[in-house]
N, C-alpha and C. Protein backbone atom coordinates (compact mmCIF):
# COMPACT_ATOMS: atom_id res chain seq x y z
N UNK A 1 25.82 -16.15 -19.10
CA UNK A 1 26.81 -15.75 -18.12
C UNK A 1 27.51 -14.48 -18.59
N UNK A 2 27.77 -13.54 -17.72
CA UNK A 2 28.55 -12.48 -17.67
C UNK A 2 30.02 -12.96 -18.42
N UNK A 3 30.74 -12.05 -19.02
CA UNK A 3 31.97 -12.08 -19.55
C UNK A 3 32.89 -11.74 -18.57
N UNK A 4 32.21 -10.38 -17.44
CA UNK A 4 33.40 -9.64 -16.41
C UNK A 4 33.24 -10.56 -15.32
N UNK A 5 31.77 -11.77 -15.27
CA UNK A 5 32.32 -12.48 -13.86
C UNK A 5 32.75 -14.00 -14.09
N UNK A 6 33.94 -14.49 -12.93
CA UNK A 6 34.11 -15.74 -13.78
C UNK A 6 33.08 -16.94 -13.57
N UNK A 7 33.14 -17.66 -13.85
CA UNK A 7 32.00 -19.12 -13.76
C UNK A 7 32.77 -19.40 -12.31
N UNK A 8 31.62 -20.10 -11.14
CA UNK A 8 32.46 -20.02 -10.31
C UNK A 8 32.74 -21.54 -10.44
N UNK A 9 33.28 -22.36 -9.65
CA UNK A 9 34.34 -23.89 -10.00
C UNK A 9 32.87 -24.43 -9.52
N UNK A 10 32.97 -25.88 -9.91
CA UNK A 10 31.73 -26.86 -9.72
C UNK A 10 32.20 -27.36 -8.22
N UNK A 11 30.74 -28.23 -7.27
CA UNK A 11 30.97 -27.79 -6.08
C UNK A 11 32.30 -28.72 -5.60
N UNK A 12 33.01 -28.89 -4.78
CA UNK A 12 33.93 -29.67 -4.63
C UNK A 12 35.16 -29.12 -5.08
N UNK A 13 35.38 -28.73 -5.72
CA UNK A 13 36.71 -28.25 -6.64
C UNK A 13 37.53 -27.19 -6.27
N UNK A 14 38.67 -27.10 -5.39
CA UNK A 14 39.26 -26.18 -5.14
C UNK A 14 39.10 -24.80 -6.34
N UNK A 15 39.44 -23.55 -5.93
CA UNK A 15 39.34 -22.59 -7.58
C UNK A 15 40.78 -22.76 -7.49
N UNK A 16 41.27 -22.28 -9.10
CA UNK A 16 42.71 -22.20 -9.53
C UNK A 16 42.83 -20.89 -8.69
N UNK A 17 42.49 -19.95 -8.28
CA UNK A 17 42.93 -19.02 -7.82
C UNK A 17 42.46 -18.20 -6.56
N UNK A 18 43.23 -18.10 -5.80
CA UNK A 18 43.58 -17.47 -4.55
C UNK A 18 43.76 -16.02 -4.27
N UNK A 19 42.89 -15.43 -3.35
CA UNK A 19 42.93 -13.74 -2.53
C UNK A 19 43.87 -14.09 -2.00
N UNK A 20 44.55 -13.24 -2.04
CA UNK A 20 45.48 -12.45 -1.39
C UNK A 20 45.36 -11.86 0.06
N UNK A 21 45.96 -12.26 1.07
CA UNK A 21 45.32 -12.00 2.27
C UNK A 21 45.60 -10.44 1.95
N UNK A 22 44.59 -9.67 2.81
CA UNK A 22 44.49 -7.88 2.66
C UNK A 22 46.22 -7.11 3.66
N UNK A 23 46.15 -6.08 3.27
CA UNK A 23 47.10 -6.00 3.92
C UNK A 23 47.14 -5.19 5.33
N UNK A 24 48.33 -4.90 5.47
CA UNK A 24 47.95 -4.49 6.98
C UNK A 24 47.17 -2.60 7.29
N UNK A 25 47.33 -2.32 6.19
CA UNK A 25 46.85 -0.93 6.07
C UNK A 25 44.81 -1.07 5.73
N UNK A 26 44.59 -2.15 5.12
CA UNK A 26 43.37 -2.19 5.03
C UNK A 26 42.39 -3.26 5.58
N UNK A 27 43.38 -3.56 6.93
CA UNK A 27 42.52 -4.73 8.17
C UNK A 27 41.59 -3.58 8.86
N UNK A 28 40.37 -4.26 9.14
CA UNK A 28 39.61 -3.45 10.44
C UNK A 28 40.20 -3.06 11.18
N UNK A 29 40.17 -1.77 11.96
CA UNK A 29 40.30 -1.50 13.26
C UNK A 29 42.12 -1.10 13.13
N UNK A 30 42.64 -0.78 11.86
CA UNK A 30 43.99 -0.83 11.97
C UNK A 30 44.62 1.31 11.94
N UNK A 31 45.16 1.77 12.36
CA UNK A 31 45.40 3.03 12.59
C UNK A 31 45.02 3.59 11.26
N UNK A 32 44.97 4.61 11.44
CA UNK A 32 44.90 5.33 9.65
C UNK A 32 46.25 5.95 9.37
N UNK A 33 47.14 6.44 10.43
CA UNK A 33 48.07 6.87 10.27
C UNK A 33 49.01 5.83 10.86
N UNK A 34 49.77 5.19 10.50
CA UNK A 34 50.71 4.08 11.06
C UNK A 34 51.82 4.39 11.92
N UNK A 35 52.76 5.14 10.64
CA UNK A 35 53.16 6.13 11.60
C UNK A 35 53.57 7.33 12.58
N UNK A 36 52.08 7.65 12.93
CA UNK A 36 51.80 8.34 13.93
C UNK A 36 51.81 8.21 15.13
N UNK A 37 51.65 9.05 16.13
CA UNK A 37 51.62 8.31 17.34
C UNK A 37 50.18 7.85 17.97
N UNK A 38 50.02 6.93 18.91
CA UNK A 38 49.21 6.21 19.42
C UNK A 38 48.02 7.17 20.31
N UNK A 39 46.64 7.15 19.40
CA UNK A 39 45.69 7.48 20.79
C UNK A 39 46.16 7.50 22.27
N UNK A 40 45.38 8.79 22.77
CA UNK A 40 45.78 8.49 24.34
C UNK A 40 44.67 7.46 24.54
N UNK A 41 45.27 7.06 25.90
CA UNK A 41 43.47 5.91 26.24
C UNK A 41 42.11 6.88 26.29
N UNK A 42 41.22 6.11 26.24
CA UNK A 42 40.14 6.50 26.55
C UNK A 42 39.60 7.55 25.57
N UNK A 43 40.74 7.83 24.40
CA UNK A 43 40.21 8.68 23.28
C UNK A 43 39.78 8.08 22.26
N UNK A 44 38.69 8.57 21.81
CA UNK A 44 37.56 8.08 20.41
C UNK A 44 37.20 8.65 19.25
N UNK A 45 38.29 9.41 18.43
CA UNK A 45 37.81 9.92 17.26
C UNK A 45 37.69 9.56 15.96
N UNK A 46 37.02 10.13 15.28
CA UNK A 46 36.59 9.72 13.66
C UNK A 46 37.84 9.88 12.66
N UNK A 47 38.26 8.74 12.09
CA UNK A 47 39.21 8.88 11.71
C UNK A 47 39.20 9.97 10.78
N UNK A 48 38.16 9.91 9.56
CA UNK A 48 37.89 10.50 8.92
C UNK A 48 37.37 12.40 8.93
N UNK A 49 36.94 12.74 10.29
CA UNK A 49 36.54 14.10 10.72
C UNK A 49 36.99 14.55 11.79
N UNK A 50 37.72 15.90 11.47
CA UNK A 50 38.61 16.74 12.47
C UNK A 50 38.06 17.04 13.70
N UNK A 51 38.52 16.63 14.84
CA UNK A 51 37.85 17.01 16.20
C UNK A 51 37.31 18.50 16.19
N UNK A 52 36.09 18.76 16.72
CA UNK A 52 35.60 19.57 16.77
C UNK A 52 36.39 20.96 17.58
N UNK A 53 35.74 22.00 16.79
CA UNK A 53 36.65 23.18 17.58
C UNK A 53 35.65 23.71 18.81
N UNK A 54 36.47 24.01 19.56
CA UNK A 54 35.74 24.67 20.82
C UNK A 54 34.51 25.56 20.79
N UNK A 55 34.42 26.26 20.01
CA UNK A 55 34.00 27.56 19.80
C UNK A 55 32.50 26.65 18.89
N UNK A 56 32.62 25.95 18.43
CA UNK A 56 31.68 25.15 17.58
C UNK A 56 30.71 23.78 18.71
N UNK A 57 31.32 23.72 19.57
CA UNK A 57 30.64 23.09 20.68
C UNK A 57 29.10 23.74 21.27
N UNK A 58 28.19 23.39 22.17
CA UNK A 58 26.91 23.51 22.49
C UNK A 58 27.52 23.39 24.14
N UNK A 59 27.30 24.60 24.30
CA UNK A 59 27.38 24.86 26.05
C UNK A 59 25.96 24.54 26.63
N UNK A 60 25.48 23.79 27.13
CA UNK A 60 24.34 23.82 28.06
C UNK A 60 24.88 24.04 29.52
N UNK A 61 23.53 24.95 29.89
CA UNK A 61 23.80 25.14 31.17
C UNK A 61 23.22 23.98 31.94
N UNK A 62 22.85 24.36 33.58
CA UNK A 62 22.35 23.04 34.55
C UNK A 62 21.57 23.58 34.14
N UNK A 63 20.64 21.47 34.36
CA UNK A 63 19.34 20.99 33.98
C UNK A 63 18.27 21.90 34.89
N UNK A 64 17.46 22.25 34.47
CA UNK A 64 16.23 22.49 35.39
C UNK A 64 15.33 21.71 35.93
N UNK A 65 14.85 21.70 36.72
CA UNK A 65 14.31 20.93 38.12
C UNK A 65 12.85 20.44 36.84
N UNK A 66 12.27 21.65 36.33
CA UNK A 66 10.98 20.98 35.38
C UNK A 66 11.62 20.46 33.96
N UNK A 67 12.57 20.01 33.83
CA UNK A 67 12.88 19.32 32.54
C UNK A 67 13.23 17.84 32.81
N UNK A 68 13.20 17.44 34.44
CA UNK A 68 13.05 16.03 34.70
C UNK A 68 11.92 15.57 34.21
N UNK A 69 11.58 14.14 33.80
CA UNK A 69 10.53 13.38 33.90
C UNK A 69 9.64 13.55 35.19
N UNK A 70 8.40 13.47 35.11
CA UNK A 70 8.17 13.34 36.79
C UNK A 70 8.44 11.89 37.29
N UNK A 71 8.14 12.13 38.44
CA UNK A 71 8.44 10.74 39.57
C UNK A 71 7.25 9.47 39.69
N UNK A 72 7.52 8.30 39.41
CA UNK A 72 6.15 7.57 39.23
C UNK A 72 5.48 7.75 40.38
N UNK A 73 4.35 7.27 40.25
CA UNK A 73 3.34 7.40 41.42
C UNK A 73 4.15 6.39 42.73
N UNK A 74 3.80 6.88 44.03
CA UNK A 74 4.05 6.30 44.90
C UNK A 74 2.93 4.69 45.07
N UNK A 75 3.41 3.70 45.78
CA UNK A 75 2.27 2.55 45.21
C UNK A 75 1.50 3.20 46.32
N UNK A 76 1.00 3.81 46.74
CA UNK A 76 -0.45 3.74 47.40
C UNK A 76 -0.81 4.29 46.77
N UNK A 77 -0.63 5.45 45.80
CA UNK A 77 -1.39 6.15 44.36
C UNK A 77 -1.24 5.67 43.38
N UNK A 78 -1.11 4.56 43.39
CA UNK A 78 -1.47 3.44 41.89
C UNK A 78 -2.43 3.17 41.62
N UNK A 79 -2.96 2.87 40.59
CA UNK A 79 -4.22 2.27 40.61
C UNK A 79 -4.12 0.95 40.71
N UNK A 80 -5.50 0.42 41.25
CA UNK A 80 -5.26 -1.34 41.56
C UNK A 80 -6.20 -1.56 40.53
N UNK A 81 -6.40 -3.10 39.91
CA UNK A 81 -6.73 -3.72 39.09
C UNK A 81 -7.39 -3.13 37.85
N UNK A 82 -8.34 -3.74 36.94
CA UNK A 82 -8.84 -3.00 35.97
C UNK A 82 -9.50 -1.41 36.19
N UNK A 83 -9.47 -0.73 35.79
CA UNK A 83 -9.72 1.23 35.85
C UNK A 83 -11.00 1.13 35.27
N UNK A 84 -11.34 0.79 34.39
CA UNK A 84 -12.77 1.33 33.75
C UNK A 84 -13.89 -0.42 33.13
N UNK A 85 -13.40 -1.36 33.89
CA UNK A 85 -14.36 -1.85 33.40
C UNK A 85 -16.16 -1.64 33.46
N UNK A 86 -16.56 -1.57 34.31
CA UNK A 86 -18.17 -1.28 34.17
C UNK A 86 -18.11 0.04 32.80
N UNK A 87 -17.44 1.06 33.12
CA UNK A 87 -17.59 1.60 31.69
C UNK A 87 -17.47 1.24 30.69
N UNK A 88 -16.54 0.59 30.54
CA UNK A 88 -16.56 -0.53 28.94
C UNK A 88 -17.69 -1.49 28.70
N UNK A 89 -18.27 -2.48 30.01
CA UNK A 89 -19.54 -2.76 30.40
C UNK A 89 -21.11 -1.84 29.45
N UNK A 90 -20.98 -0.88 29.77
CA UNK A 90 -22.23 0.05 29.71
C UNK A 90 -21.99 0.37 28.43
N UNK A 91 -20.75 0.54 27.72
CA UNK A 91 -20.61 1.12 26.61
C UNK A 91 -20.82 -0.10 25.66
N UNK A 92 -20.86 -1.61 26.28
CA UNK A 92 -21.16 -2.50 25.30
C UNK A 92 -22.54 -2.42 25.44
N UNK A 93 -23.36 -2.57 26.89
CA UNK A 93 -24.55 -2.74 26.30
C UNK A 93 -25.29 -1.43 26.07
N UNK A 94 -24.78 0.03 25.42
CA UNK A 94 -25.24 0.97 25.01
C UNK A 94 -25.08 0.47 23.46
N UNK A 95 -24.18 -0.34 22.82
CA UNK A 95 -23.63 -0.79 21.73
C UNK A 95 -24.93 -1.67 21.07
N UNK A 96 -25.23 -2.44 22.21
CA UNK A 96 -26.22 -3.94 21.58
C UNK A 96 -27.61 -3.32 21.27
N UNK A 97 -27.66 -2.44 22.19
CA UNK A 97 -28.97 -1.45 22.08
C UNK A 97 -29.11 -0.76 21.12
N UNK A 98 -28.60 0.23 20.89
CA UNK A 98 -28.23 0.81 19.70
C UNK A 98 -28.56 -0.07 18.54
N UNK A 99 -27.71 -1.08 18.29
CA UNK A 99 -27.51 -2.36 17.31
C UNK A 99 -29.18 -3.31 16.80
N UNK A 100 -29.98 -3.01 18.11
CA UNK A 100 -30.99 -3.81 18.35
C UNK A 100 -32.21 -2.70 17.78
N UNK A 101 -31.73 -1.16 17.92
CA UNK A 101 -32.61 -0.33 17.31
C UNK A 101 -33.13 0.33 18.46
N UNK A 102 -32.42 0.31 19.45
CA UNK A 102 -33.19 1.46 20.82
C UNK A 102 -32.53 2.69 21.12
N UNK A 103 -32.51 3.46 21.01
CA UNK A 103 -31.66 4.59 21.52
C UNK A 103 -32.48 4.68 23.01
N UNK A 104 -30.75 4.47 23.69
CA UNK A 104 -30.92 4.79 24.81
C UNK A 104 -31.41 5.93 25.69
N UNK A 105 -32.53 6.53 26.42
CA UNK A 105 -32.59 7.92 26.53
C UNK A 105 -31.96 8.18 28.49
N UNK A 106 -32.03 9.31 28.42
CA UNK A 106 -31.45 9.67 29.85
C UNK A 106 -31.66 8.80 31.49
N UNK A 107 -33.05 8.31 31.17
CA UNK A 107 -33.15 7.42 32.08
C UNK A 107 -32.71 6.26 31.93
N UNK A 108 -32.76 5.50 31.02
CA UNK A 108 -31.60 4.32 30.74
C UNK A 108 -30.51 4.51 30.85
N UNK A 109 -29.82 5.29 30.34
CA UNK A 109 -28.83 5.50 30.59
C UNK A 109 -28.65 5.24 32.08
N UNK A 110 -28.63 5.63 33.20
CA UNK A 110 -28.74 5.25 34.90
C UNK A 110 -28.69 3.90 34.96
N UNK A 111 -29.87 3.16 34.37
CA UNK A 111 -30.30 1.98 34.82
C UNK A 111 -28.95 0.76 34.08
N UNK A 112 -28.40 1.47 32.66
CA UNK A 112 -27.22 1.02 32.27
C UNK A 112 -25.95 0.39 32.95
N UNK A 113 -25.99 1.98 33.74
CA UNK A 113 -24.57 2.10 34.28
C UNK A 113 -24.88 0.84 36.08
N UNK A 114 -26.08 0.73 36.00
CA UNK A 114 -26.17 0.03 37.29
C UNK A 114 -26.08 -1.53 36.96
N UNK A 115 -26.53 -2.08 35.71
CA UNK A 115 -26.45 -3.49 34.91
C UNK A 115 -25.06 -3.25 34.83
N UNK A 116 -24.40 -2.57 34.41
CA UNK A 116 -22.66 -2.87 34.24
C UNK A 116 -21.97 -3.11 35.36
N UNK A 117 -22.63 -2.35 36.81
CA UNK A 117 -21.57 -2.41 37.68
C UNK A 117 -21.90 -4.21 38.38
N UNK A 118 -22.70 -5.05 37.63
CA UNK A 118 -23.28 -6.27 38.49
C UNK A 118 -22.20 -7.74 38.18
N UNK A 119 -21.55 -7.10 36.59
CA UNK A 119 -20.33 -7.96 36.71
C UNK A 119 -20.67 -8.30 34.61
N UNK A 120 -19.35 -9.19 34.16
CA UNK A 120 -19.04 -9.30 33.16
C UNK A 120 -20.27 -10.48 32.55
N UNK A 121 -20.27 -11.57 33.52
CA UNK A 121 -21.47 -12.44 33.23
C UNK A 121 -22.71 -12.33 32.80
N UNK A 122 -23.27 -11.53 34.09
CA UNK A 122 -24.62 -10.11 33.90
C UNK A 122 -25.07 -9.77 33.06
N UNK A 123 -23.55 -8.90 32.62
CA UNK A 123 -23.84 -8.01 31.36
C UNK A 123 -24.03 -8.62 29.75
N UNK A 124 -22.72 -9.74 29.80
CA UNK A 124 -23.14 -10.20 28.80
C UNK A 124 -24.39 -11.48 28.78
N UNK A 125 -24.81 -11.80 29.64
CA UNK A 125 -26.40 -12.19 29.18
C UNK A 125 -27.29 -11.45 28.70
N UNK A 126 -27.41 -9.91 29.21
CA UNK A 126 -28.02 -8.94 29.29
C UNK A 126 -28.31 -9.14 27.32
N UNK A 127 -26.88 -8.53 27.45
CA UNK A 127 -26.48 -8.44 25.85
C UNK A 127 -26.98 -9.31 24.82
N UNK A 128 -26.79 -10.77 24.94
CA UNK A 128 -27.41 -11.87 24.86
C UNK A 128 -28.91 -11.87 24.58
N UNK A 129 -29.58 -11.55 25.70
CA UNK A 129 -31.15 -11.08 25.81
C UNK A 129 -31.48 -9.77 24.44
N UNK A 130 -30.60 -9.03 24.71
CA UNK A 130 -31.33 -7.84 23.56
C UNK A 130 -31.10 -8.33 22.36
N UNK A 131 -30.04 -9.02 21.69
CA UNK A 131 -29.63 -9.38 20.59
C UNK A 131 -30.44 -10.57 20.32
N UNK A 132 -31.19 -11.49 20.84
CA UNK A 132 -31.72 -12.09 20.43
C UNK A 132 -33.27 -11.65 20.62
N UNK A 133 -34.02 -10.71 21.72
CA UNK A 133 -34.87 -9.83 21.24
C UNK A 133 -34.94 -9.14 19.53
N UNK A 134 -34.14 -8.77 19.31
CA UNK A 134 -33.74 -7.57 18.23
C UNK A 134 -33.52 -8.69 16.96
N UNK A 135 -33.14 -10.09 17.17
CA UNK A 135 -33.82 -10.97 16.01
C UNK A 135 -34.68 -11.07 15.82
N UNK A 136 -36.07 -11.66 17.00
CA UNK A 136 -37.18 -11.82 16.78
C UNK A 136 -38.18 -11.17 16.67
N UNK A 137 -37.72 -9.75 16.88
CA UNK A 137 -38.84 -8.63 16.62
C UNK A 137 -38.76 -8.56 15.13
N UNK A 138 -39.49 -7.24 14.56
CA UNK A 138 -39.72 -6.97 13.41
C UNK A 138 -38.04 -6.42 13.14
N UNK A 139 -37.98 -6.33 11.77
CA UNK A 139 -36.73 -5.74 11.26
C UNK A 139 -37.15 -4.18 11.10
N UNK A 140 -35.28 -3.82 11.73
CA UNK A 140 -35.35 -2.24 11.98
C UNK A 140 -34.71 -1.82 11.05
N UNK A 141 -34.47 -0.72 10.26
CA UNK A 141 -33.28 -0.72 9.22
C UNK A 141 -32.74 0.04 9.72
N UNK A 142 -32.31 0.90 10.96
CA UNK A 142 -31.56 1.75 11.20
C UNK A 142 -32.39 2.23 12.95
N UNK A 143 -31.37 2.20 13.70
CA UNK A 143 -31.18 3.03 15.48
C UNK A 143 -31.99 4.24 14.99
N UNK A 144 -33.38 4.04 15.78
CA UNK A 144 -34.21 5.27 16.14
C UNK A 144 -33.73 6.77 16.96
């Protein structure tokens, strides 16, 4: 145990000694100057830092019309439901292919994008089908 702190009392045991309630100069929220006179309402300064001088202030002028945010889309220019699934679609089964050792060439590619647009089920059977092709063939060590 420390020498500068005391042992504190065992649990139960009042301590022999008592704080001192604080006083009124060092309660929260209590004036810094006592007697001074009273904030006007609605005024908020740092007790500690001199209100700013005029001359040290930031004049902005009016806002400009392009420094608004723009305006969200109106809902008939929203987009409705998922945005790019068949592309995420095609990009998986460009993925399994790849994976399976085919590089896709320009004409697949077409026939891709037409397996993606047939739905999530589709595709992943599709996927399904090549990946278990691409077991039972010979081993590839690397996308041709």
């Amino acid at each position: 145990m420390s020498h500068y702190r005391p042992t504190p009392p065992p649990y139960g045991v009042t301590p022999a000694y008592v704080l001192a309630p604080p006083r009124p100069e060092e309660r929260l929220g209590a004036p810094a100057e006592p007697q001074g006179p009273p904030p006007p309402p609605g005024y908020r300064a740092d007790p500690v830092l001199p209100p700013p001088r005029p001359e040290d202030r930031l004049h902005f002028g009016p806002p400009h019309p392009r420094d608004r945010p723009p305006m969200p889309p109106r809902p008939e220019e929203q987009r409705q439901g998922p945005v790019a699934m068949p592309d995420r679609r095609r990009l998986d089964l460009q993925a399994a292919l790849t994976a399976a050792g085919v590089a896709p060439t320009d004409g697949d590619l077409a026939a891709l994008a037409e397996i993606a647009a047939l739905g999530d089920t589709t595709v992943g059977t599709v996927i399904n089908w090549i990946g278990t092709a691409a077991r039972a063939s010979w081993p590839r060590p690397h996308a041709v």
